[in-house]
C-alpha atoms as a PDB file:
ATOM      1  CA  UNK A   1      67.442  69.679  65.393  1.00  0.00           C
ATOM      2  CA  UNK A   2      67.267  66.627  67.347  1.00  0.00           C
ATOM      3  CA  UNK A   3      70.351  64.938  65.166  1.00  0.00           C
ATOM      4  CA  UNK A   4      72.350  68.330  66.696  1.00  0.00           C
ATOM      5  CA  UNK A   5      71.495  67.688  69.829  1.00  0.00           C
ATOM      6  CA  UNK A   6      72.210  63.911  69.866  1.00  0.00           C
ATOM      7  CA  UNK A   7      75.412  65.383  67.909  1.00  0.00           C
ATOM      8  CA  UNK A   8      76.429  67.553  70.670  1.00  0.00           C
ATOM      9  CA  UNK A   9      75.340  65.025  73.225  1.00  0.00           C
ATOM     10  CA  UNK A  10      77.704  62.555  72.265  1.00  0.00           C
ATOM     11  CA  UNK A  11      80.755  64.772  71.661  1.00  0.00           C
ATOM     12  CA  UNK A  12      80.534  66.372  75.656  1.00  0.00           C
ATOM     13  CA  UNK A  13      80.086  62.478  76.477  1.00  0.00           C
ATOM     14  CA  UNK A  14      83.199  61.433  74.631  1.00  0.00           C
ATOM     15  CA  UNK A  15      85.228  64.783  76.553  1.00  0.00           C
ATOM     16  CA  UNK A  16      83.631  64.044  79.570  1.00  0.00           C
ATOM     17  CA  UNK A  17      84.311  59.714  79.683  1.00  0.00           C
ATOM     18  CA  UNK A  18      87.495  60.327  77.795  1.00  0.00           C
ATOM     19  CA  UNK A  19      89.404  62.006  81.314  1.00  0.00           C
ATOM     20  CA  UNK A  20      90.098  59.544  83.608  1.00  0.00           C
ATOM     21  CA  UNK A  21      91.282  57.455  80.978  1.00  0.00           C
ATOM     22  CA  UNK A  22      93.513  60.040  79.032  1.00  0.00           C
ATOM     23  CA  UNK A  23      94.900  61.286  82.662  1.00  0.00           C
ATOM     24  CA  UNK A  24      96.287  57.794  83.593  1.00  0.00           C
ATOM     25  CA  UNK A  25      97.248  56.961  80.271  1.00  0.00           C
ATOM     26  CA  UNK A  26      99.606  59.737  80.032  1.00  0.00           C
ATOM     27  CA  UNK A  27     101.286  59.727  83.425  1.00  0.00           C
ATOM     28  CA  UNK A  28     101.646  55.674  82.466  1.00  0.00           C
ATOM     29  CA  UNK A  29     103.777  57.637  79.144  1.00  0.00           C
ATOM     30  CA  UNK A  30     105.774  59.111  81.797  1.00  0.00           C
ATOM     31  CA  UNK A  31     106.530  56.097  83.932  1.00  0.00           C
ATOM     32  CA  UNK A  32     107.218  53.532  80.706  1.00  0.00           C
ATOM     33  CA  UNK A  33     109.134  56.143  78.939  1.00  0.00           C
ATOM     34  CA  UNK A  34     111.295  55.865  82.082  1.00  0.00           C
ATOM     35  CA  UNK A  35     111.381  51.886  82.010  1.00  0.00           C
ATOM     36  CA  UNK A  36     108.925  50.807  84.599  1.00  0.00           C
ATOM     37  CA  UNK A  37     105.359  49.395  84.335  1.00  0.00           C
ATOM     38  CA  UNK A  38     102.774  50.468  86.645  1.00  0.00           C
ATOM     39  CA  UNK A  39      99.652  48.437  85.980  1.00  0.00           C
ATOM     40  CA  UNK A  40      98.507  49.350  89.594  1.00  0.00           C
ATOM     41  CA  UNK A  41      97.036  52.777  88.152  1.00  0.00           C
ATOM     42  CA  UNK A  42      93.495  51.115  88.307  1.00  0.00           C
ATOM     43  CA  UNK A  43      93.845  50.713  92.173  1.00  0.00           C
ATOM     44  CA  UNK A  44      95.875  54.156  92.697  1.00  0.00           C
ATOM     45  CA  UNK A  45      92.767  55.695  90.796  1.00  0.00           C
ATOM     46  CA  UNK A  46      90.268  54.092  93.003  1.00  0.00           C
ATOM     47  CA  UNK A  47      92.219  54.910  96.040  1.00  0.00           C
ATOM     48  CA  UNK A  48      92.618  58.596  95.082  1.00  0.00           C
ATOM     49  CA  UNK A  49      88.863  58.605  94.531  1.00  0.00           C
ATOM     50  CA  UNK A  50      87.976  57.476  97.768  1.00  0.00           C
ATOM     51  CA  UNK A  51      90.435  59.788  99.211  1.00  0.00           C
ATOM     52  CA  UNK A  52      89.138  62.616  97.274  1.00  0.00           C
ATOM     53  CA  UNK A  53      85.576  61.967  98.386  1.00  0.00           C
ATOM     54  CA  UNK A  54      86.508  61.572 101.911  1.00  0.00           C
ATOM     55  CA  UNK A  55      88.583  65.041 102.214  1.00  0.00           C
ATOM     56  CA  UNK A  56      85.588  66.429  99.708  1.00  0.00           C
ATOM     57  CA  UNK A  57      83.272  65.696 102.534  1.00  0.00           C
ATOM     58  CA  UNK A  58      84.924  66.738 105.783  1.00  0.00           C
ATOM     59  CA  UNK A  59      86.727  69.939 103.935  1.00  0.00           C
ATOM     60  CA  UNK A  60      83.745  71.083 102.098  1.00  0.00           C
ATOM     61  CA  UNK A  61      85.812  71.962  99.704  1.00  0.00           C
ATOM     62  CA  UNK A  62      86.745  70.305  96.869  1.00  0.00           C
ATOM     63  CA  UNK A  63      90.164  71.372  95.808  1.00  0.00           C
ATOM     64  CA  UNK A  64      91.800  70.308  99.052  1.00  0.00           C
ATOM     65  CA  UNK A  65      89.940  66.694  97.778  1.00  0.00           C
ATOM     66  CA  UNK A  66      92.071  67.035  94.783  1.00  0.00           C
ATOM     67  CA  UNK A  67      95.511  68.083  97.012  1.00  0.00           C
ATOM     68  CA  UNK A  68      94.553  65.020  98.910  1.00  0.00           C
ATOM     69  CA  UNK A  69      94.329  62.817  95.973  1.00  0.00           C
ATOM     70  CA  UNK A  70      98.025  63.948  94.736  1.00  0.00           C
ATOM     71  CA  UNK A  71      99.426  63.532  98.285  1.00  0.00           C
ATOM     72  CA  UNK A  72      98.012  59.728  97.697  1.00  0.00           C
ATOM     73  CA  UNK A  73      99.453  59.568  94.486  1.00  0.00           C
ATOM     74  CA  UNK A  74     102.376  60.583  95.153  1.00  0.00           C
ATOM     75  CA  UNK A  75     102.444  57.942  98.507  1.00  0.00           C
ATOM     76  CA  UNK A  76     101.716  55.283  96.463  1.00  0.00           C
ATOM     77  CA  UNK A  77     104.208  56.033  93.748  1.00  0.00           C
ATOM     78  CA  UNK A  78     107.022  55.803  96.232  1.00  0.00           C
ATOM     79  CA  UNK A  79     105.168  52.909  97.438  1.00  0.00           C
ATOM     80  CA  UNK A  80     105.649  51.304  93.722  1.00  0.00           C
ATOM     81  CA  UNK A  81     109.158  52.658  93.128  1.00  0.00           C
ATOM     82  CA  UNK A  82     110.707  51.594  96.675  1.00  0.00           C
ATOM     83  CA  UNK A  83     109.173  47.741  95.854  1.00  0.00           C
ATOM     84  CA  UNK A  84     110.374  47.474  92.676  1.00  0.00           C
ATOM     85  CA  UNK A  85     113.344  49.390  91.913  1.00  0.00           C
ATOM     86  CA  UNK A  86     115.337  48.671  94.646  1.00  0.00           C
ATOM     87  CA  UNK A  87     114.520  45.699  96.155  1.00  0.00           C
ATOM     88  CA  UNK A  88     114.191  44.523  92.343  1.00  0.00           C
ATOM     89  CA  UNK A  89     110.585  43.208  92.970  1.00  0.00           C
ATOM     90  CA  UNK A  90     108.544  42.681  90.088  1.00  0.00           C
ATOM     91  CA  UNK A  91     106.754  45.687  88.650  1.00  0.00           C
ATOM     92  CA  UNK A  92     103.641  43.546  87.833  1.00  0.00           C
ATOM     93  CA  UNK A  93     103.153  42.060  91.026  1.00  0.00           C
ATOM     94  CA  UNK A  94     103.431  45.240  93.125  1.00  0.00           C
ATOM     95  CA  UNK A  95     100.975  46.614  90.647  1.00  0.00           C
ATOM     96  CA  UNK A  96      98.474  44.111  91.138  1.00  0.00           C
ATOM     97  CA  UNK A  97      99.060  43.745  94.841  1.00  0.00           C
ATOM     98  CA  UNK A  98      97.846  47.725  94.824  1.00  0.00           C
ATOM     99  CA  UNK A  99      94.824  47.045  92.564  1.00  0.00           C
ATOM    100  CA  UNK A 100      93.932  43.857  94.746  1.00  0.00           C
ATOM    101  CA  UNK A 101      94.525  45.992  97.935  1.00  0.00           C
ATOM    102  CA  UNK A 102      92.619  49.163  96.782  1.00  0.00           C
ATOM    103  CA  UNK A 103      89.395  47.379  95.975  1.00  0.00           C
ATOM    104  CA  UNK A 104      89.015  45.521  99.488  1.00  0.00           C
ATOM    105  CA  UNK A 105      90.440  48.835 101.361  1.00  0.00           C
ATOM    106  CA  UNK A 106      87.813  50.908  99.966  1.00  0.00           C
ATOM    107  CA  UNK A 107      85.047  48.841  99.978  1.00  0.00           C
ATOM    108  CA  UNK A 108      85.667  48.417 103.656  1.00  0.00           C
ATOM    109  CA  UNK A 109      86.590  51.698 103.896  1.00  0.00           C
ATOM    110  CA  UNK A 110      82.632  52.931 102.858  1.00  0.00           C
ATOM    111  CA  UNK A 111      81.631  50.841 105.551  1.00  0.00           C
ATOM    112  CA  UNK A 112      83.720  52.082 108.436  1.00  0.00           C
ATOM    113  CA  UNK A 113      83.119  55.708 107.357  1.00  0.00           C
ATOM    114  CA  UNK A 114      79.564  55.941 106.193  1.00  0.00           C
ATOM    115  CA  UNK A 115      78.387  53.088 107.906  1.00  0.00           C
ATOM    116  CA  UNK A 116      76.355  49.559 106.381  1.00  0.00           C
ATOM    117  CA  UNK A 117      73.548  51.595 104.511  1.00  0.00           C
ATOM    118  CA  UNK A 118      76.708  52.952 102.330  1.00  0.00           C
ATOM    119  CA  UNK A 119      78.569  50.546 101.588  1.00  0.00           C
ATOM    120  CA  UNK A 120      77.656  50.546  97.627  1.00  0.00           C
ATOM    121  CA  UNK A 121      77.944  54.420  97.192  1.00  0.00           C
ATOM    122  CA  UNK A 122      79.014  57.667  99.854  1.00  0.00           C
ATOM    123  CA  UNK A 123      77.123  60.628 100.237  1.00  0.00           C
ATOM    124  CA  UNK A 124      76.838  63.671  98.176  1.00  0.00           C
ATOM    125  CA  UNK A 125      80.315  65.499  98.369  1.00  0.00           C
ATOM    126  CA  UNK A 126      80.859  69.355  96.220  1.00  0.00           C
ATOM    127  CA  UNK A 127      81.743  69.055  92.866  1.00  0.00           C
ATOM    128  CA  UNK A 128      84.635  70.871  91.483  1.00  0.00           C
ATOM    129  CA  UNK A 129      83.430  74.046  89.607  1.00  0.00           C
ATOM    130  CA  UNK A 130      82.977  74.238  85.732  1.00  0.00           C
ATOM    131  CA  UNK A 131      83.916  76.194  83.216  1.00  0.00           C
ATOM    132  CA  UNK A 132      80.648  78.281  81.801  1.00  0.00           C
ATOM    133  CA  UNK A 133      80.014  78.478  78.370  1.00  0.00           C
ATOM    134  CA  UNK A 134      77.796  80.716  76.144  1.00  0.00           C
ATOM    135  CA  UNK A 135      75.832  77.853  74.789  1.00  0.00           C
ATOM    136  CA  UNK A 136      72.549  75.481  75.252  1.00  0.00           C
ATOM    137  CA  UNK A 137      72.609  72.003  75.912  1.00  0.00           C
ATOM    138  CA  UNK A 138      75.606  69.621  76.307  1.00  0.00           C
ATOM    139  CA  UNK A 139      77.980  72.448  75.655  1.00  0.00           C
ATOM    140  CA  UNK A 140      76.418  74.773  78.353  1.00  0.00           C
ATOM    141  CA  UNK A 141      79.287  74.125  80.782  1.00  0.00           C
ATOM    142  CA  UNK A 142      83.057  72.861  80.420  1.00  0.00           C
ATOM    143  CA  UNK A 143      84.764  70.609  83.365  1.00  0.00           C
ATOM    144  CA  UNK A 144      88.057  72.064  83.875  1.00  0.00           C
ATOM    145  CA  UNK A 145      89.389  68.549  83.839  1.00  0.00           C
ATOM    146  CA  UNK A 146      89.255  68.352  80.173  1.00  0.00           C
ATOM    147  CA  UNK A 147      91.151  71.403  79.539  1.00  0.00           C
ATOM    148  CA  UNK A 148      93.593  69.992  82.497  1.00  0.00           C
ATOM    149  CA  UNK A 149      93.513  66.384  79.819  1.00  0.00           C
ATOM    150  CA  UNK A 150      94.333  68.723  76.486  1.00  0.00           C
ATOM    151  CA  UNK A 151      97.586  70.704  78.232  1.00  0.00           C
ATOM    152  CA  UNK A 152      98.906  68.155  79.910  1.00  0.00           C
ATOM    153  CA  UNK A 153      99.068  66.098  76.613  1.00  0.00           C
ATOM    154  CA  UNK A 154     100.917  68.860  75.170  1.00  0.00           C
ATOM    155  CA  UNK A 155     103.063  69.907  78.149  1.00  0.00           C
ATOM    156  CA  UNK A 156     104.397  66.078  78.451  1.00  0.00           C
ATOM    157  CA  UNK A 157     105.076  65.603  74.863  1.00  0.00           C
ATOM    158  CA  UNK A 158     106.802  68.835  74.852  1.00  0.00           C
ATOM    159  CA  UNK A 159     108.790  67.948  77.617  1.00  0.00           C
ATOM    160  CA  UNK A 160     109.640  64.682  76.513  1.00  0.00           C
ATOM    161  CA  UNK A 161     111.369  65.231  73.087  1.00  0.00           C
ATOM    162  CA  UNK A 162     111.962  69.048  73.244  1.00  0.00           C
ATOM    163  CA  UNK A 163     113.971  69.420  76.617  1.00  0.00           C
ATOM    164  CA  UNK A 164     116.595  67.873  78.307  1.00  0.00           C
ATOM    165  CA  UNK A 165     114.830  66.659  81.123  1.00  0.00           C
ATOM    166  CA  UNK A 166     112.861  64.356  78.083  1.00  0.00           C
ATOM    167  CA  UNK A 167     116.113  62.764  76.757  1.00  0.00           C
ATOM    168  CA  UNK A 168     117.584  62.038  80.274  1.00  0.00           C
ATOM    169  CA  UNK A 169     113.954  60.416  80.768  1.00  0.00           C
ATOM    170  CA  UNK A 170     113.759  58.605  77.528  1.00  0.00           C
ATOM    171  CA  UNK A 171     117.431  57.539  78.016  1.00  0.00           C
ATOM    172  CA  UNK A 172     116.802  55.746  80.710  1.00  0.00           C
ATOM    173  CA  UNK A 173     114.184  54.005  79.642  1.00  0.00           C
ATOM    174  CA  UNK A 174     116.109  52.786  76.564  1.00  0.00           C
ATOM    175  CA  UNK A 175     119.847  52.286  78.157  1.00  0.00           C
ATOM    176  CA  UNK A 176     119.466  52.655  81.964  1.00  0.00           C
ATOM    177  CA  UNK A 177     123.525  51.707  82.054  1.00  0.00           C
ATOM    178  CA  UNK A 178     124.714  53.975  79.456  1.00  0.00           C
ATOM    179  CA  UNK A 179     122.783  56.651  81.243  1.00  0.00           C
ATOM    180  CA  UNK A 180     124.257  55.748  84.207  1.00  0.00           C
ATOM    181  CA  UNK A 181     127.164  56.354  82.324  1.00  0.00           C
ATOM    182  CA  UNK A 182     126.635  59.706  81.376  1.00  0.00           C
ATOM    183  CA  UNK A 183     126.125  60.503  85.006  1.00  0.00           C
ATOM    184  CA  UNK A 184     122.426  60.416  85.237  1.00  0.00           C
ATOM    185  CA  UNK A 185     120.861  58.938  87.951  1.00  0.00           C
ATOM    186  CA  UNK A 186     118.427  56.267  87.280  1.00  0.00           C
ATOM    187  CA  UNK A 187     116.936  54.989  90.541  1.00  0.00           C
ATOM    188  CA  UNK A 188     116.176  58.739  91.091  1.00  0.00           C
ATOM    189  CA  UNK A 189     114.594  59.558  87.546  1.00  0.00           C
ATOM    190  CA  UNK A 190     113.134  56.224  87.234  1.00  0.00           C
ATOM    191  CA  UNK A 191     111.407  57.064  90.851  1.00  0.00           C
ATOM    192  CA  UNK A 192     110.196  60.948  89.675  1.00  0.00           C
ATOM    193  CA  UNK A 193     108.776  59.363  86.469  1.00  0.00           C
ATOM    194  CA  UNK A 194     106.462  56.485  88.751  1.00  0.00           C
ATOM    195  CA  UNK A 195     105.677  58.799  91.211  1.00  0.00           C
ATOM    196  CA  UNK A 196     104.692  62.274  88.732  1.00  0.00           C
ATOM    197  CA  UNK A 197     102.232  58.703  86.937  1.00  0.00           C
ATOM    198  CA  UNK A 198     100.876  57.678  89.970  1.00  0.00           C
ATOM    199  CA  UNK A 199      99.895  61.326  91.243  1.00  0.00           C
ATOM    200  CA  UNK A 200      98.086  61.756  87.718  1.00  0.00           C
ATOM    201  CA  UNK A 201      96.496  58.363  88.084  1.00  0.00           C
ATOM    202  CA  UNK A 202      94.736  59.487  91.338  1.00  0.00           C
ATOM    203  CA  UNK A 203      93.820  62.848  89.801  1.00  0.00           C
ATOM    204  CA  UNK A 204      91.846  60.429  87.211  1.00  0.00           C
ATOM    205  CA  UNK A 205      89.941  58.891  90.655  1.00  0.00           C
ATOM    206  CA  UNK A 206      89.929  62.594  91.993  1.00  0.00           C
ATOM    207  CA  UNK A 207      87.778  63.162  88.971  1.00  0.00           C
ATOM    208  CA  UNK A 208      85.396  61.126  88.843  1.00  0.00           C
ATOM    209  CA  UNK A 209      84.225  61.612  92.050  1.00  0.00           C
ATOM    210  CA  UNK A 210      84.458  65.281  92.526  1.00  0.00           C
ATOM    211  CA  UNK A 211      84.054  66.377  89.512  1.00  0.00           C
ATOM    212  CA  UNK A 212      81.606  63.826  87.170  1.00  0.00           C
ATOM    213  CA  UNK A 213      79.500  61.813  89.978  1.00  0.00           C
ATOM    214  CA  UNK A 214      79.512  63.599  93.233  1.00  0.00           C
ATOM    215  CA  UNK A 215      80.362  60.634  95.016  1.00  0.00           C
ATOM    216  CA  UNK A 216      81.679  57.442  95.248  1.00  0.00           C
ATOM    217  CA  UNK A 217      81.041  54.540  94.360  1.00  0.00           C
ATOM    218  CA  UNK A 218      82.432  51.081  95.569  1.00  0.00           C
ATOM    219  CA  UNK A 219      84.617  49.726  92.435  1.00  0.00           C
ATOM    220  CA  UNK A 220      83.976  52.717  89.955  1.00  0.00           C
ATOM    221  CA  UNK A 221      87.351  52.946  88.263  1.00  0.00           C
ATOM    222  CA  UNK A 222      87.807  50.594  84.860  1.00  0.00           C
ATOM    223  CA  UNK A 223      90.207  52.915  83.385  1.00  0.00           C
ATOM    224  CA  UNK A 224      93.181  51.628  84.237  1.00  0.00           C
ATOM    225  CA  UNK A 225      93.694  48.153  81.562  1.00  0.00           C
ATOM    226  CA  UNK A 226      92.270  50.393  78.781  1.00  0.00           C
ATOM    227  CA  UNK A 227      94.958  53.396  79.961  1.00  0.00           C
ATOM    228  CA  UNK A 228      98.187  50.310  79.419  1.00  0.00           C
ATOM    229  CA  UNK A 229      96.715  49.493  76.025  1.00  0.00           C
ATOM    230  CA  UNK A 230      95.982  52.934  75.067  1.00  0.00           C
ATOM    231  CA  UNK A 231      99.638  53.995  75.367  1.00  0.00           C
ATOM    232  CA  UNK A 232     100.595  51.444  73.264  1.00  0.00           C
ATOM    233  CA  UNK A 233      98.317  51.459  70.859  1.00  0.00           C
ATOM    234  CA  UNK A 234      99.590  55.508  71.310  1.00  0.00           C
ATOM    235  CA  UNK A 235     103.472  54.069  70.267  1.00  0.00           C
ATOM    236  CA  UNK A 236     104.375  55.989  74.127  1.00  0.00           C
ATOM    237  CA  UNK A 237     103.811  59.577  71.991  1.00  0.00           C
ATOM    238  CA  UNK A 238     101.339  61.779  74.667  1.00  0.00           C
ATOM    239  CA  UNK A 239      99.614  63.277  71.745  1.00  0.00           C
ATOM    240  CA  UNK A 240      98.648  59.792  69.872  1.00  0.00           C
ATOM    241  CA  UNK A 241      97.444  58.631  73.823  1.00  0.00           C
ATOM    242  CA  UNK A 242      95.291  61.573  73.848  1.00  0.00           C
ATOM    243  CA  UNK A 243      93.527  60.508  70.292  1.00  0.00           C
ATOM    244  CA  UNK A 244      93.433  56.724  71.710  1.00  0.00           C
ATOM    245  CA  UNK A 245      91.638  58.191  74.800  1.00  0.00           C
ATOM    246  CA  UNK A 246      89.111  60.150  72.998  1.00  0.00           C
ATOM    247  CA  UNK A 247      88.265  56.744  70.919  1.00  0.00           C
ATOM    248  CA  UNK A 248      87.638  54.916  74.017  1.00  0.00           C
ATOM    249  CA  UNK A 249      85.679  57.876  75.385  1.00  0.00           C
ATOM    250  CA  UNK A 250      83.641  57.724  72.263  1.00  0.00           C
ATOM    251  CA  UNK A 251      83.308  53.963  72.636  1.00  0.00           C
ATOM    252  CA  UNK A 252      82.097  54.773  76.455  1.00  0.00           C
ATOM    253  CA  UNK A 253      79.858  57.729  75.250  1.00  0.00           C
ATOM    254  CA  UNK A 254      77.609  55.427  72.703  1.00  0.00           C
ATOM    255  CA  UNK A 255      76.629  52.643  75.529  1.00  0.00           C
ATOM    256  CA  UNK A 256      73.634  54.702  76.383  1.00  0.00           C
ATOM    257  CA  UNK A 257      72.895  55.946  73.393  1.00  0.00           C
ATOM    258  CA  UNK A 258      73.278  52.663  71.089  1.00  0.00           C
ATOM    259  CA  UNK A 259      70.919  50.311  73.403  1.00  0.00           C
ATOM    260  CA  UNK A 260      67.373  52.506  72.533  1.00  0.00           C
ATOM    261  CA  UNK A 261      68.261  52.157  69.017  1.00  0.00           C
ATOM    262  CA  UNK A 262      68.924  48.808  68.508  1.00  0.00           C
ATOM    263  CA  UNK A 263      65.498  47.876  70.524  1.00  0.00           C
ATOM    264  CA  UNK A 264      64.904  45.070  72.833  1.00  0.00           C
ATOM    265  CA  UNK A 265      66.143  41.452  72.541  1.00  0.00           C
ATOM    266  CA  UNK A 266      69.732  42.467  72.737  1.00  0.00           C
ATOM    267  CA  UNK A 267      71.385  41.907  76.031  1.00  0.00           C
ATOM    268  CA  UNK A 268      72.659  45.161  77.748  1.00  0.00           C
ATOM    269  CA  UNK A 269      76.129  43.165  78.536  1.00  0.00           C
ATOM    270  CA  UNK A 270      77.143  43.559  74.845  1.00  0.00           C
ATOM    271  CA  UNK A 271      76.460  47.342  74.634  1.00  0.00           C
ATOM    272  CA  UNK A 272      78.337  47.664  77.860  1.00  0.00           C
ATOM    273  CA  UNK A 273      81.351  45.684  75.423  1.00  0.00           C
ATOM    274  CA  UNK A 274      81.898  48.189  73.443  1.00  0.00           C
ATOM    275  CA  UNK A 275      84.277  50.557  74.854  1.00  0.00           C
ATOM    276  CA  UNK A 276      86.565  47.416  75.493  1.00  0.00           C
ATOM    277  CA  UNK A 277      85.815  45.658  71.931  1.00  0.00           C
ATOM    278  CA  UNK A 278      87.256  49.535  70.966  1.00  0.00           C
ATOM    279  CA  UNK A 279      89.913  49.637  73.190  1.00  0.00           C
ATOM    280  CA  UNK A 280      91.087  45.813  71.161  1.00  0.00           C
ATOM    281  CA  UNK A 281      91.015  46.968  68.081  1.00  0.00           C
ATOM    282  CA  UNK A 282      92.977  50.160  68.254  1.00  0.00           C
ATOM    283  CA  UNK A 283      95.050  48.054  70.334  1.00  0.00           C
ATOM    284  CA  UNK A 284      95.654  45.587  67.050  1.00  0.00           C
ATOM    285  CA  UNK A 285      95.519  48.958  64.532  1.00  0.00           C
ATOM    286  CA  UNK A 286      99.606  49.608  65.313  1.00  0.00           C
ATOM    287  CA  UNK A 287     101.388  47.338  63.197  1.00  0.00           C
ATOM    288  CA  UNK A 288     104.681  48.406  64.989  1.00  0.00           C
ATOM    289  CA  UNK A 289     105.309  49.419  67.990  1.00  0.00           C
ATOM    290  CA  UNK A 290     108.395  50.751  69.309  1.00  0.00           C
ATOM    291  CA  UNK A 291     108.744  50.411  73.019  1.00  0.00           C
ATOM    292  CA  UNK A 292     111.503  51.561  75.108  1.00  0.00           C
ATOM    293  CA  UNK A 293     114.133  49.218  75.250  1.00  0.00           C
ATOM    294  CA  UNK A 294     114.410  48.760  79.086  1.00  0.00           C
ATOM    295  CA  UNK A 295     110.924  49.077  79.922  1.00  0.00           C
ATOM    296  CA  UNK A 296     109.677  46.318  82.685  1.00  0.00           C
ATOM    297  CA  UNK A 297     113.765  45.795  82.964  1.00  0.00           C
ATOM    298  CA  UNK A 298     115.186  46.207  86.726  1.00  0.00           C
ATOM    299  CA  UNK A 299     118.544  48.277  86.640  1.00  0.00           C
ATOM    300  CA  UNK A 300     121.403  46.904  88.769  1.00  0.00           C
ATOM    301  CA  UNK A 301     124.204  49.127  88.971  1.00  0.00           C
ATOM    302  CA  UNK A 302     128.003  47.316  88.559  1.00  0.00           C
END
């Protein structure tokens, strides 16, 4: 009985820590498949948390926090694409210029709104409903998050390599100029695919605040590094992200289940390794990699 429930336990844990990551992960497939790198989805995830939470608390109601968190995804997206695909700026120092800039703006921003006393964590906010179940225990109740994570894995690789919107995508992340070529438009598919990532990176923020905690709390995004080297390690294929996510989400689930049982005298900060020591090694598990040929590539039209 009690190996079920520790069974169970750990399986909702996995679903339930897997989200954020999975979410950003596969709206990263999006962008990359398109040729650009965001690796400012850690920062867009924080910011569309703290958004979230905000709109959560003045609304009362938690699905305008998620509209809210899409509006700010989709801000910051343009943000991202207007930097560095026209201009030609780099795509890895606008993306960490937003992490840097979302983890002093909301830290500041918990102290302007909520005042000294909350400037670790914000109130209470409503929680997103969830999914009822007709079991006991972990399995009681399903977030409607993770069935959100399981379509959109399927919806994205179906649109990738089954429709023609997919091969315009994936040819311009491979040959932005013979694209161009065949009269599609880069800068504007190159700007959809950053901006369609970004929105799903702040959903992953969204999440964990109205959804999984209730609130947040000043730097609680770490997705976003595991999410770049889980779509490698996922060869850019949405359903082999999804698997890579669920690893890491197993990793995250067996922190606080792994330091009881190994006793005292080991020190908490290698438990707390594990998800990343997991995220490493399925990292270093693909052999070969195929990426798209253009990705992290600026585009200049002749």
């Amino acid at each position: 009985m009690a190996d079920t429930i520790f069974i169970t336990s750990l399986i909702a844990a996995t679903l339930r820590l897997a989200v954020p990551v999975i979410i950003s992960a596969e709206g990263e497939v999006i962008a990359e498949r398109a040729g650009v790198i965001n690796v400012g989805i850690e920062g867009i995830a924080l910011l569309g948390a703290f958004t979230a939470t905000y709109v959560s608390h003045l609304t009362q109601n938690p699905w305008m926090a998620v509209l809210a968190a899409m509006i700010t995804g989709v801000v910051l997206g343009l943000v991202h694409a207007v930097i560095s695909l026209h201009p030609k700026g780099d795509q890895f120092l606008v993306g960490i210029g937003m992490n840097t800039f979302a983890l002093g703006f909301t830290a500041y921003g918990l102290i302007v709104l909520w005042g000294e006393l909350s400037a670790g964590a914000s109130p209470r906010v409503p929680k997103t409903p969830k999914i009822q179940l007709p079991f006991e225990g972990a399995f009681s109740e399903l977030s409607l998050f993770v069935v959100f994570m399981v379509l959109l894995a399927l919806a994205i690789y179906f649109i990738l390599f089954k429709t023609n919107i997919g091969l315009r995508l994936r040819a311009v992340g491979e040959n932005p100029a013979a694209a161009d070529t065949a009269g599609i438009n880069v800068y504007r598919t190159r700007l959809v695919a950053v901006v369609i990532g970004s929105v799903l990176a702040a959903l992953s923020g969204a999440y964990l605040t109205i959804d999984q905690h209730g609130r947040f709390q000043r730097y609680m995004t770490t997705g976003g590094f595991p999410a770049l080297a889980i779509v490698v390690f996922g060869n850019w294929n949405p359903i082999v992200v999804l698997i890579g996510g669920l690893i890491f989400g197993f990793g995250e689930a067996l922190v606080p289940r792994l330091a009881p049982a190994l006793g005292v005298g080991l020190a908490p900060q290698f438990i707390q390794m594990i998800p990343l020591i997991l995220t490493i090694a399925i990292y270093s598990l693909r052999r070969k990699v195929t990426q798209p040929e253009a990705l992290g590539k600026p585009y200049v039209k002749e």
